[in-house]
Each structure stands twice: as structure tokens, then as C-alpha cells.
PDB file of N, CA and C in Angstrom:
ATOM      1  N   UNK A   1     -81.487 -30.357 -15.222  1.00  0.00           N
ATOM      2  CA  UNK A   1     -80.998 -29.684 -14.034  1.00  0.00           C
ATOM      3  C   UNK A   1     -81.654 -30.322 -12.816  1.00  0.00           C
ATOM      4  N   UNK A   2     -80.890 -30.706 -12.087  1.00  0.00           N
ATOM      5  CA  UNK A   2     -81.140 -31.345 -10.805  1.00  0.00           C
ATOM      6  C   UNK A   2     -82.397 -30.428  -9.917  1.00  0.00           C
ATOM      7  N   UNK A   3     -82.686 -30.697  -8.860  1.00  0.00           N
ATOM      8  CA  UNK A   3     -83.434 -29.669  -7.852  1.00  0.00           C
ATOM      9  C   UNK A   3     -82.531 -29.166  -7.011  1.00  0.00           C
ATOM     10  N   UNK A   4     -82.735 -27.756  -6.155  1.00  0.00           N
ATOM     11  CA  UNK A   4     -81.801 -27.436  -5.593  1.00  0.00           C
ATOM     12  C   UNK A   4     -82.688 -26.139  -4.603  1.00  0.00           C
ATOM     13  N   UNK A   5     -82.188 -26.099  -3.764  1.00  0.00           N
ATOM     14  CA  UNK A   5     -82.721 -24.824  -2.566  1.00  0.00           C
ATOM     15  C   UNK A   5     -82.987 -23.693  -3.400  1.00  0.00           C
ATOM     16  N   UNK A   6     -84.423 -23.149  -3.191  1.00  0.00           N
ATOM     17  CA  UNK A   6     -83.961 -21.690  -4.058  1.00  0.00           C
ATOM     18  C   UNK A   6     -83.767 -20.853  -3.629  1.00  0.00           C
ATOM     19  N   UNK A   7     -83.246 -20.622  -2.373  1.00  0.00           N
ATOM     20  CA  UNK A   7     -82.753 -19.486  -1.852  1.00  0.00           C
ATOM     21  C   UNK A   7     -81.458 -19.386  -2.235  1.00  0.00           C
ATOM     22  N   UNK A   8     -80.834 -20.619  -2.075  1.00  0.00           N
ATOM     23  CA  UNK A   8     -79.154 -20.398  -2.655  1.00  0.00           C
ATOM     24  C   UNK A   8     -78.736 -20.259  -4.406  1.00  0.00           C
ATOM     25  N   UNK A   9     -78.701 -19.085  -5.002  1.00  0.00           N
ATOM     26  CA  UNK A   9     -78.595 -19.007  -6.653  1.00  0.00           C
ATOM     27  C   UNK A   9     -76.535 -18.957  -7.066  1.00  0.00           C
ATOM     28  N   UNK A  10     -76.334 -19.368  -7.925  1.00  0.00           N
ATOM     29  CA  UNK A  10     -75.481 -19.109  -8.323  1.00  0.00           C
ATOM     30  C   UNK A  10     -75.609 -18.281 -10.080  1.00  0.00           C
ATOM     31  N   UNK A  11     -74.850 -17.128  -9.617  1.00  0.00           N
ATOM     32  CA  UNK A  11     -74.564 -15.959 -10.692  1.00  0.00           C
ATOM     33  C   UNK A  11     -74.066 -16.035 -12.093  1.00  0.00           C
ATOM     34  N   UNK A  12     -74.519 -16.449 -12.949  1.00  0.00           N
ATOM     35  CA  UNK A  12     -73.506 -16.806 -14.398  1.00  0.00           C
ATOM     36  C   UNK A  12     -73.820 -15.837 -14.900  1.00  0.00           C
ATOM     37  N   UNK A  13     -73.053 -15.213 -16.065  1.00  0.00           N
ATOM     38  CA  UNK A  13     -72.890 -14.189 -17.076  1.00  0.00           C
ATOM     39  C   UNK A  13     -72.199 -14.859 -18.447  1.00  0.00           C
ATOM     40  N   UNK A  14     -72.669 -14.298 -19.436  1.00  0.00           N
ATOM     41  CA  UNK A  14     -72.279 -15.203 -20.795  1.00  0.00           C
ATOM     42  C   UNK A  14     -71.028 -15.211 -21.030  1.00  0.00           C
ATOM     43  N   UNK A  15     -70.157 -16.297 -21.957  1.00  0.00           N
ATOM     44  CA  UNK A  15     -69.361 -15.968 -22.226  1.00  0.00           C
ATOM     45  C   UNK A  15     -69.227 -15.877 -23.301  1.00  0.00           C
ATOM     46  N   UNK A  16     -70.169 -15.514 -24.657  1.00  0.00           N
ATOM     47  CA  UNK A  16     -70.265 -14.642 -25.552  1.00  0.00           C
ATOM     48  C   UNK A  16     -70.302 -16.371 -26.750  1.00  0.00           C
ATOM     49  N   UNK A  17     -70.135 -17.269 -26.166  1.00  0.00           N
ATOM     50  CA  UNK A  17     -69.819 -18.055 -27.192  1.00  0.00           C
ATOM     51  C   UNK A  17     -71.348 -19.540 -27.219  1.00  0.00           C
ATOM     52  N   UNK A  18     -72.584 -18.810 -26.727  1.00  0.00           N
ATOM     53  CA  UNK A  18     -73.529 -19.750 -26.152  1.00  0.00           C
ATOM     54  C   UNK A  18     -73.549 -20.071 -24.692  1.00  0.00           C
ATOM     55  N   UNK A  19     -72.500 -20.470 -23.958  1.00  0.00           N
ATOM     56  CA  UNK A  19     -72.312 -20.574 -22.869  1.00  0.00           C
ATOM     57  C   UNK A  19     -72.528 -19.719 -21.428  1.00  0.00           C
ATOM     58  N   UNK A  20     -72.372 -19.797 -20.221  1.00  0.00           N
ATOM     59  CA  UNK A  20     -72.218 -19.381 -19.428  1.00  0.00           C
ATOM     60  C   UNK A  20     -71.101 -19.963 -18.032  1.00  0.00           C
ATOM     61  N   UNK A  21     -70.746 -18.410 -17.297  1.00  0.00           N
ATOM     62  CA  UNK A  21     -69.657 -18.836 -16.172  1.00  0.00           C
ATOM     63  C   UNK A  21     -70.137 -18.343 -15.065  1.00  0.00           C
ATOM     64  N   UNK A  22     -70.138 -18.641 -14.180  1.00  0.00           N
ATOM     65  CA  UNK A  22     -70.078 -18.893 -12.615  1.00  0.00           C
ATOM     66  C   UNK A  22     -69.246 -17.754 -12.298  1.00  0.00           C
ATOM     67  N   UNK A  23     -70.048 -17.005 -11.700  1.00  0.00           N
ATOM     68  CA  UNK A  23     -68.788 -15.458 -11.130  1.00  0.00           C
ATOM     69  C   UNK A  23     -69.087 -15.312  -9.932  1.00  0.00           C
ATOM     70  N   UNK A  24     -70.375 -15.883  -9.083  1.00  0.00           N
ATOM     71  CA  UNK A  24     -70.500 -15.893  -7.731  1.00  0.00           C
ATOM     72  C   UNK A  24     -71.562 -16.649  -6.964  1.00  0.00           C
ATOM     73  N   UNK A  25     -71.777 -16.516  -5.795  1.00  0.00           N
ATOM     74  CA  UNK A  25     -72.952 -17.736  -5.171  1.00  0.00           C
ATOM     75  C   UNK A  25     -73.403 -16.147  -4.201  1.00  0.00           C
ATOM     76  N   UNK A  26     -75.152 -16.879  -4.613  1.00  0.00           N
ATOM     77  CA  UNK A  26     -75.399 -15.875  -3.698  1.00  0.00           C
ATOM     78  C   UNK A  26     -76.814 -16.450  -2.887  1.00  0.00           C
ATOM     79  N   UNK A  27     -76.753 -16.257  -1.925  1.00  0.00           N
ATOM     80  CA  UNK A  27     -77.472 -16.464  -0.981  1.00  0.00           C
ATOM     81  C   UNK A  27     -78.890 -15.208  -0.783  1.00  0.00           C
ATOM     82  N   UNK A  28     -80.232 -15.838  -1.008  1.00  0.00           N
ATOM     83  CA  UNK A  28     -80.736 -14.828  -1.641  1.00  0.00           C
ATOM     84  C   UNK A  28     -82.133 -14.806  -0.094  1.00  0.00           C
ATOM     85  N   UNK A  29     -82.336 -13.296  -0.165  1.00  0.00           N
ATOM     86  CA  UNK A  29     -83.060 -13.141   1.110  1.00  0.00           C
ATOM     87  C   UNK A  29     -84.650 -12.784   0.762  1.00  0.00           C
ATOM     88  N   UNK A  30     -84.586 -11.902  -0.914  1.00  0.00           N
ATOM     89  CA  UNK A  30     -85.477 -11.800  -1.338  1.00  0.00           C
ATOM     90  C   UNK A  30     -85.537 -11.514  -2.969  1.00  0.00           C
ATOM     91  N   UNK A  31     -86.330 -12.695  -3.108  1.00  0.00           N
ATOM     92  CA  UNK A  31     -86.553 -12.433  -5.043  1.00  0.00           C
ATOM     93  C   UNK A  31     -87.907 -12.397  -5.295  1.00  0.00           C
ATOM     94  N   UNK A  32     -87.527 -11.042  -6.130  1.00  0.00           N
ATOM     95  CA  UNK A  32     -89.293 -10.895  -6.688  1.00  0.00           C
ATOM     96  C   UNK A  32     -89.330 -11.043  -8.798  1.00  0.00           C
ATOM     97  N   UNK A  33     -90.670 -11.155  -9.125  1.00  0.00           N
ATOM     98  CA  UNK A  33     -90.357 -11.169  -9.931  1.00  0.00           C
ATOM     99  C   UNK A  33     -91.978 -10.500 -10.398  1.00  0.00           C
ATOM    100  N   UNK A  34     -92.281  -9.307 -11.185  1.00  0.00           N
ATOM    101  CA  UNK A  34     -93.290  -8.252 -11.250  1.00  0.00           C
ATOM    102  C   UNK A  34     -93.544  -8.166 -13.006  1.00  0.00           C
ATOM    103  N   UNK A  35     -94.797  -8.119 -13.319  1.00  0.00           N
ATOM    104  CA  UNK A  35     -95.207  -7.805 -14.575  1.00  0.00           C
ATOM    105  C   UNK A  35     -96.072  -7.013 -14.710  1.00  0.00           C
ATOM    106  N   UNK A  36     -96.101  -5.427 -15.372  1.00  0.00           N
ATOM    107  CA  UNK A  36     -97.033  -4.505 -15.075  1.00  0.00           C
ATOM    108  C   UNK A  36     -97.589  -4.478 -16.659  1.00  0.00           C
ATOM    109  N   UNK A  37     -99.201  -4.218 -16.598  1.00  0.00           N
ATOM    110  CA  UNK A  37     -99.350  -3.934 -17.950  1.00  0.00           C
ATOM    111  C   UNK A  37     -99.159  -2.061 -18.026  1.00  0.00           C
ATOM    112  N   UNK A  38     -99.051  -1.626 -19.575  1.00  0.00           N
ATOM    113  CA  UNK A  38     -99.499  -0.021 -19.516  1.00  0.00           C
ATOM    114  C   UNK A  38    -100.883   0.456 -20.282  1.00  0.00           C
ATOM    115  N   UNK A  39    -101.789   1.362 -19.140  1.00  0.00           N
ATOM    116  CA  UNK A  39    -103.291   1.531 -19.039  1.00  0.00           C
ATOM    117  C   UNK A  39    -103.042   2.879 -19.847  1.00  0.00           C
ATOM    118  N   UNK A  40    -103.911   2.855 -20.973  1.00  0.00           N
ATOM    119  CA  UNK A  40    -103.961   4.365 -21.639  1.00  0.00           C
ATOM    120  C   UNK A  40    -105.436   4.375 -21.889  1.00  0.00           C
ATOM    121  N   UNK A  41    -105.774   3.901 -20.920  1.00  0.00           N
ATOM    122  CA  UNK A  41    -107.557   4.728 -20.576  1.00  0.00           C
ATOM    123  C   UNK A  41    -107.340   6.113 -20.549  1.00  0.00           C
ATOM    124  N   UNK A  42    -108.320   6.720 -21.419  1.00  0.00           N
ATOM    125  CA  UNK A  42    -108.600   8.089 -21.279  1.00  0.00           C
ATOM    126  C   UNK A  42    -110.209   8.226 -22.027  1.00  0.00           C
ATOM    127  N   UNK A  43    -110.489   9.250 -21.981  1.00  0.00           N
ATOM    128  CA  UNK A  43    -111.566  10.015 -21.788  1.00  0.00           C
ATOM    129  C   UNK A  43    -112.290   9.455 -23.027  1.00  0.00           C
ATOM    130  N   UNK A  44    -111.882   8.656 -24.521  1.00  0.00           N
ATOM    131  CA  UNK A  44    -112.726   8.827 -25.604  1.00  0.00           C
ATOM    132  C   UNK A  44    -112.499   7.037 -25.424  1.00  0.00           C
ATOM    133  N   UNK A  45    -111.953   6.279 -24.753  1.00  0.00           N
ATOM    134  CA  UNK A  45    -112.017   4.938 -24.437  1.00  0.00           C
ATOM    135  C   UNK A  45    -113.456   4.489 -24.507  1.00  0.00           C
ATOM    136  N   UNK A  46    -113.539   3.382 -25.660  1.00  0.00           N
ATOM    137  CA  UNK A  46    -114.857   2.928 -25.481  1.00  0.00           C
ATOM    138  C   UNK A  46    -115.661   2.611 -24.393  1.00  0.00           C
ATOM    139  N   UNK A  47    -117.380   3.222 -24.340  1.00  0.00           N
ATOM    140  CA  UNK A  47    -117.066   2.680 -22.785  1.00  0.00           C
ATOM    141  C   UNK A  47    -116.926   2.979 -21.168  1.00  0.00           C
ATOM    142  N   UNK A  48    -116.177   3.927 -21.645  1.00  0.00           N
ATOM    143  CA  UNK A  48    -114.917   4.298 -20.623  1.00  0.00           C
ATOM    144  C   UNK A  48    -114.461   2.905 -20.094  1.00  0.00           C
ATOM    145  N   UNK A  49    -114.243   1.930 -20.517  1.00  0.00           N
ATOM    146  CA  UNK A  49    -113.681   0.414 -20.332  1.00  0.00           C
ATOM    147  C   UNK A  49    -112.105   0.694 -19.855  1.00  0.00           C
ATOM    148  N   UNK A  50    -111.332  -0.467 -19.304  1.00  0.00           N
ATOM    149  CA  UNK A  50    -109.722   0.111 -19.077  1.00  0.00           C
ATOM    150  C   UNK A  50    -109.792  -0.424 -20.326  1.00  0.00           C
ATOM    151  N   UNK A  51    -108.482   0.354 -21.288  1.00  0.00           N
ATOM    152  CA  UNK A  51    -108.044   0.013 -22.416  1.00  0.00           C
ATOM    153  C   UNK A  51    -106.345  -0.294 -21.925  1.00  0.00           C
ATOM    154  N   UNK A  52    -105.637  -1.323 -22.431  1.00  0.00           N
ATOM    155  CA  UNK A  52    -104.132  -1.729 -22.025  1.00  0.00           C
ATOM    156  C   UNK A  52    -103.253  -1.904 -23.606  1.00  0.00           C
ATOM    157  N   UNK A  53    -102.075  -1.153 -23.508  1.00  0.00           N
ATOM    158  CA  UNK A  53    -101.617  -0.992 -24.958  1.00  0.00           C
ATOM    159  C   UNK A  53    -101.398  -2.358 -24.838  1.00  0.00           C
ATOM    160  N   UNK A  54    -100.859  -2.870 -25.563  1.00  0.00           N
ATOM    161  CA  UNK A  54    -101.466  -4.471 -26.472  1.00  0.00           C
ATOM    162  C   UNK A  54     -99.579  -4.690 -26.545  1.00  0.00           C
ATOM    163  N   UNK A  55     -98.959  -5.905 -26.195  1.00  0.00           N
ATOM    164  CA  UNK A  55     -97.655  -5.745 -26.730  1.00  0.00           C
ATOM    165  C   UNK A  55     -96.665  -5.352 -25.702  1.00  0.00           C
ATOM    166  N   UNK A  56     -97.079  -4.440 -24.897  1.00  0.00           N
ATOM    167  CA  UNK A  56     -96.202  -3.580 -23.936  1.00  0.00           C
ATOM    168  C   UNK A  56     -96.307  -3.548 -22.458  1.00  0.00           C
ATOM    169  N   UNK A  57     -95.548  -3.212 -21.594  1.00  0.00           N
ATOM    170  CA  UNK A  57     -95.367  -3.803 -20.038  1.00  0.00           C
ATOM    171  C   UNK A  57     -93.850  -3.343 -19.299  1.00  0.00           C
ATOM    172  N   UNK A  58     -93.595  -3.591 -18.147  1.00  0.00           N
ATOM    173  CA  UNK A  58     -92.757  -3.286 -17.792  1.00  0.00           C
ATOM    174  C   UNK A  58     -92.652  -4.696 -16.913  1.00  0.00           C
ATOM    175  N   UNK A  59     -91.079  -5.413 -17.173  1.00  0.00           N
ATOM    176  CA  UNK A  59     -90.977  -6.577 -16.520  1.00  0.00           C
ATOM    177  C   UNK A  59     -90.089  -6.080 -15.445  1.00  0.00           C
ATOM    178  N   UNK A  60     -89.977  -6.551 -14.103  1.00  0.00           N
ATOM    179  CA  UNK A  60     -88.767  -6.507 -13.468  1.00  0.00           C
ATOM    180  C   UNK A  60     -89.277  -7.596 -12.291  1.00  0.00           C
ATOM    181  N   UNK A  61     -86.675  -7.756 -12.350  1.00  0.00           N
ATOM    182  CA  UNK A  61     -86.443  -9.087 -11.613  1.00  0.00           C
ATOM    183  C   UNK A  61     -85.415  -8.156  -9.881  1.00  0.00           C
ATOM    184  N   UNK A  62     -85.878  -8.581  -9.215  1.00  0.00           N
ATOM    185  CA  UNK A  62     -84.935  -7.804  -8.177  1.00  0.00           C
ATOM    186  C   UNK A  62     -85.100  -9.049  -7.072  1.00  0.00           C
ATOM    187  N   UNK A  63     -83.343  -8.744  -6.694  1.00  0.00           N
ATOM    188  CA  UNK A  63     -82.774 -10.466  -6.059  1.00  0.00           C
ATOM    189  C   UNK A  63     -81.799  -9.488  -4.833  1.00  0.00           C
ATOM    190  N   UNK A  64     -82.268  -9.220  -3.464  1.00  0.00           N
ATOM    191  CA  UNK A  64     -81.627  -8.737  -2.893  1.00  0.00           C
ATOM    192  C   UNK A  64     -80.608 -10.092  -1.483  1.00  0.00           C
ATOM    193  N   UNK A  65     -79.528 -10.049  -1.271  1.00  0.00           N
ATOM    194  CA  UNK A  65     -79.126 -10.899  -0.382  1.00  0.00           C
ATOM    195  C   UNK A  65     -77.659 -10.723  -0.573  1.00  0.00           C
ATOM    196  N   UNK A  66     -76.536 -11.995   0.420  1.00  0.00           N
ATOM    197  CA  UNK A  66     -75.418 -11.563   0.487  1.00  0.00           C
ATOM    198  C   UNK A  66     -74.908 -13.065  -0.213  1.00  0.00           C
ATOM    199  N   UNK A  67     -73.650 -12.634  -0.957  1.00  0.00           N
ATOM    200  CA  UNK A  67     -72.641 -14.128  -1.236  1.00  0.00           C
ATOM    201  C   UNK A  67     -71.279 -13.691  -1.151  1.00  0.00           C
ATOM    202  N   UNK A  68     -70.635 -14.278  -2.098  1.00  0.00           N
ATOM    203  CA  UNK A  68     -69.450 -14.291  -2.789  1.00  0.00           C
ATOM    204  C   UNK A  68     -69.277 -14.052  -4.025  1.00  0.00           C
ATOM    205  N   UNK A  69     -68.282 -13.525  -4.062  1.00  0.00           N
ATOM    206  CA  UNK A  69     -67.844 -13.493  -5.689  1.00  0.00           C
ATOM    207  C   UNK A  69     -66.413 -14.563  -5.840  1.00  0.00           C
ATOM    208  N   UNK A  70     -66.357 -15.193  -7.305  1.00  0.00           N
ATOM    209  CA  UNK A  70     -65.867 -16.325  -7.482  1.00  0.00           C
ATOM    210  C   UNK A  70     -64.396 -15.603  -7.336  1.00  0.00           C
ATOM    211  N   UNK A  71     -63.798 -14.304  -7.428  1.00  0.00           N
ATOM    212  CA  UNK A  71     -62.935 -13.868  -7.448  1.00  0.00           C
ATOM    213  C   UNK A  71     -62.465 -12.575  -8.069  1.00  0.00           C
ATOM    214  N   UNK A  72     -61.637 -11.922  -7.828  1.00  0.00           N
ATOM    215  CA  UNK A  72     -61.740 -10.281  -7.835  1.00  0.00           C
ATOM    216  C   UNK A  72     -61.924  -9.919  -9.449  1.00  0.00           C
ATOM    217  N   UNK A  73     -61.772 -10.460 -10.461  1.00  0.00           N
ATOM    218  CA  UNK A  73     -61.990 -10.353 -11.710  1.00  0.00           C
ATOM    219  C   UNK A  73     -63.592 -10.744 -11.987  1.00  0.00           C
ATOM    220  N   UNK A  74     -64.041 -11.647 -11.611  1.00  0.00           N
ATOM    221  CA  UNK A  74     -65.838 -11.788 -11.599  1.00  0.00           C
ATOM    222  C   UNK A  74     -66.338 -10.174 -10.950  1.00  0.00           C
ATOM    223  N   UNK A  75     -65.944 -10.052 -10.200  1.00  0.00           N
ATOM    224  CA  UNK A  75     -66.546  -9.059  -9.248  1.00  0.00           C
ATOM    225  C   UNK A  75     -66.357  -7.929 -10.037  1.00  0.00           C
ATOM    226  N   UNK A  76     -65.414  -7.283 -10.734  1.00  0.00           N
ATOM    227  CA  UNK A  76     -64.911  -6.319 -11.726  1.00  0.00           C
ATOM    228  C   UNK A  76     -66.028  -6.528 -12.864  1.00  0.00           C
ATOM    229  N   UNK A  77     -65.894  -7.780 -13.052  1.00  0.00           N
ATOM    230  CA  UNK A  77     -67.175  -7.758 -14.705  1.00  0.00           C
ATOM    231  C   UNK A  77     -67.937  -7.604 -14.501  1.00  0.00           C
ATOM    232  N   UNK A  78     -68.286  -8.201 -13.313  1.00  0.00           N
ATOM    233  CA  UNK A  78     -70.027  -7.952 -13.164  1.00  0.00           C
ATOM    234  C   UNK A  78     -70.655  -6.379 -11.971  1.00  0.00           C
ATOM    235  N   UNK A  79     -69.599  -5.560 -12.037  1.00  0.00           N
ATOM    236  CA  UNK A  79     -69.688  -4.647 -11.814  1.00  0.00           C
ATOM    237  C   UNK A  79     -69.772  -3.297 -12.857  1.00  0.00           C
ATOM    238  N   UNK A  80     -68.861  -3.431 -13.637  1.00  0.00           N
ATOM    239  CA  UNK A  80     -68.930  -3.180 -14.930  1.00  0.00           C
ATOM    240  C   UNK A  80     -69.794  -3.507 -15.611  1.00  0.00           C
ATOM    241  N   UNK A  81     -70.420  -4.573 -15.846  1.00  0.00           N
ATOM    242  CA  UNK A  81     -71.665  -4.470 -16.452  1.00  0.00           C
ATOM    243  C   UNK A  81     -72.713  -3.954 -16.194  1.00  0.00           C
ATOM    244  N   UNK A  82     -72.775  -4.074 -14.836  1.00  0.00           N
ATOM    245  CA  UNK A  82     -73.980  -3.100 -14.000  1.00  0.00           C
ATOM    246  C   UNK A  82     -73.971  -1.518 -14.773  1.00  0.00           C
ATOM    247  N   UNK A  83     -72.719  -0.896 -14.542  1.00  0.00           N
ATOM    248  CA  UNK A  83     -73.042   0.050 -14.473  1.00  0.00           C
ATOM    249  C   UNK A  83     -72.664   0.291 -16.112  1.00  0.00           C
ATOM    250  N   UNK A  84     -72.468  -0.096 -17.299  1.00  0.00           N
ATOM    251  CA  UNK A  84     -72.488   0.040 -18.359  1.00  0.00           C
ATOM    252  C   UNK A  84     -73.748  -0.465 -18.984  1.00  0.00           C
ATOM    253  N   UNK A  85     -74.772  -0.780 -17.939  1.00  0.00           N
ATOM    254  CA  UNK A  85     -76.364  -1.072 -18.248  1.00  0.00           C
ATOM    255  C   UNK A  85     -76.460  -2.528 -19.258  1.00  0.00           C
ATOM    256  N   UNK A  86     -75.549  -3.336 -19.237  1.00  0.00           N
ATOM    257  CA  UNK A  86     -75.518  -4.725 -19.875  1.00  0.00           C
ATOM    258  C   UNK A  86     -76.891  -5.779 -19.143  1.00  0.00           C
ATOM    259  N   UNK A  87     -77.133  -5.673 -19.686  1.00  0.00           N
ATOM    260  CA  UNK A  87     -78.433  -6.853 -19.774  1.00  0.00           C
ATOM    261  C   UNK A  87     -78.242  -8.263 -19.933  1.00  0.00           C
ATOM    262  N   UNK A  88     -77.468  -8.677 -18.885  1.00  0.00           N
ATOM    263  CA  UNK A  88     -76.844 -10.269 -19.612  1.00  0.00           C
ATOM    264  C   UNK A  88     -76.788 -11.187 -18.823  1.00  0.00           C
ATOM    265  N   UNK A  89     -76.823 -11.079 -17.554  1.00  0.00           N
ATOM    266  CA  UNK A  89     -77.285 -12.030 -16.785  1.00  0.00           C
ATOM    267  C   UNK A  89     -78.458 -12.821 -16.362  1.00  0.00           C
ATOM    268  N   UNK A  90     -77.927 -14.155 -15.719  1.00  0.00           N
ATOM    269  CA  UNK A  90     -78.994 -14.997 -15.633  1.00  0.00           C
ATOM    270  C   UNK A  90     -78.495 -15.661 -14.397  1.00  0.00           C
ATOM    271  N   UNK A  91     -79.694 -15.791 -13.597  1.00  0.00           N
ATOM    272  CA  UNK A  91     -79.363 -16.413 -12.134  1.00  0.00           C
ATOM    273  C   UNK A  91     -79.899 -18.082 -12.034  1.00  0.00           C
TER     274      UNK A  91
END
């Protein structure tokens, strides 16, 4: 993959067969990207040391800004997926 601006992302979603398609360009104002561990320190913690469950975390990706959509059927899927909680994109 070439180099390219990273503010400007383009939107693919799978197409179930290995691949991916292009459903929009988006012009991005702010991307974060956050990894939390989870602390179950409590009272009989060796120590009282922080103890962190081992394995477990909460990841999140949030990409706020404006584009396009490749066309009114992209915009439908990937709206629909949103809100049918699909996990399938990749920017």
C-alpha cells in the first residue's frame, strides 16, 4: 500500500468473500484510537497492589468528520449495519 494523507480515509466493508468495497471517502477531522485495561483491585488484593484482569479491556475506534458516500445503496448498507450492531468495517 502506497502512502497517503491520513486525514483523507476511504470506507470499505466486506464483501463476504475475503475481499473488500469502497462505499465512501471520508474526510476525517478526528480519529482516536483508546485501550483501557479492567482494575478489580479490591480490599483482599495482595498488597493492596492494582490488580488488572489478565486477558480483558475495552478497545475503541471513533473517526468523527464529513465525506461521501459512493452511492445511495453504500449509504443504506452501511447504515444498516450500524444499527444492526455489525462489526465489519475497516477504514
Amino acid at each position: 500500500m502506497s502512502a497517503q494523507r491520513g486525514r483523507d480515509l476511504l470506507v470499505r466493508i466486506s464483501n463476504g468473500t475475503g475481499g473488500f468495497v469502497a462505499v465512501a471517502g471520508l474526510r476525517a477531522r478526528q480519529l482516536a484510537f483508546n485501550a483501557e485495561t479492567v482494575d478489580v483491585t479490591n480490599a483482599d488484593s495482595a498488597g493492596r497492589w492494582r490488580e488488572l484482569l489478565a486477558g480483558a479491556g475495552v478497545r475503541r475506534a471513533a473517526v468523527a468528520g464529513s465525506g461521501v458516500f459512493r452511492d445511495e445503496a453504500s449509504d443504506a448498507r452501511l447504515r444498516q449495519m450500524f444499527f444492526d450492531g455489525v462489526i465489519g468495517l475497516l477504514l
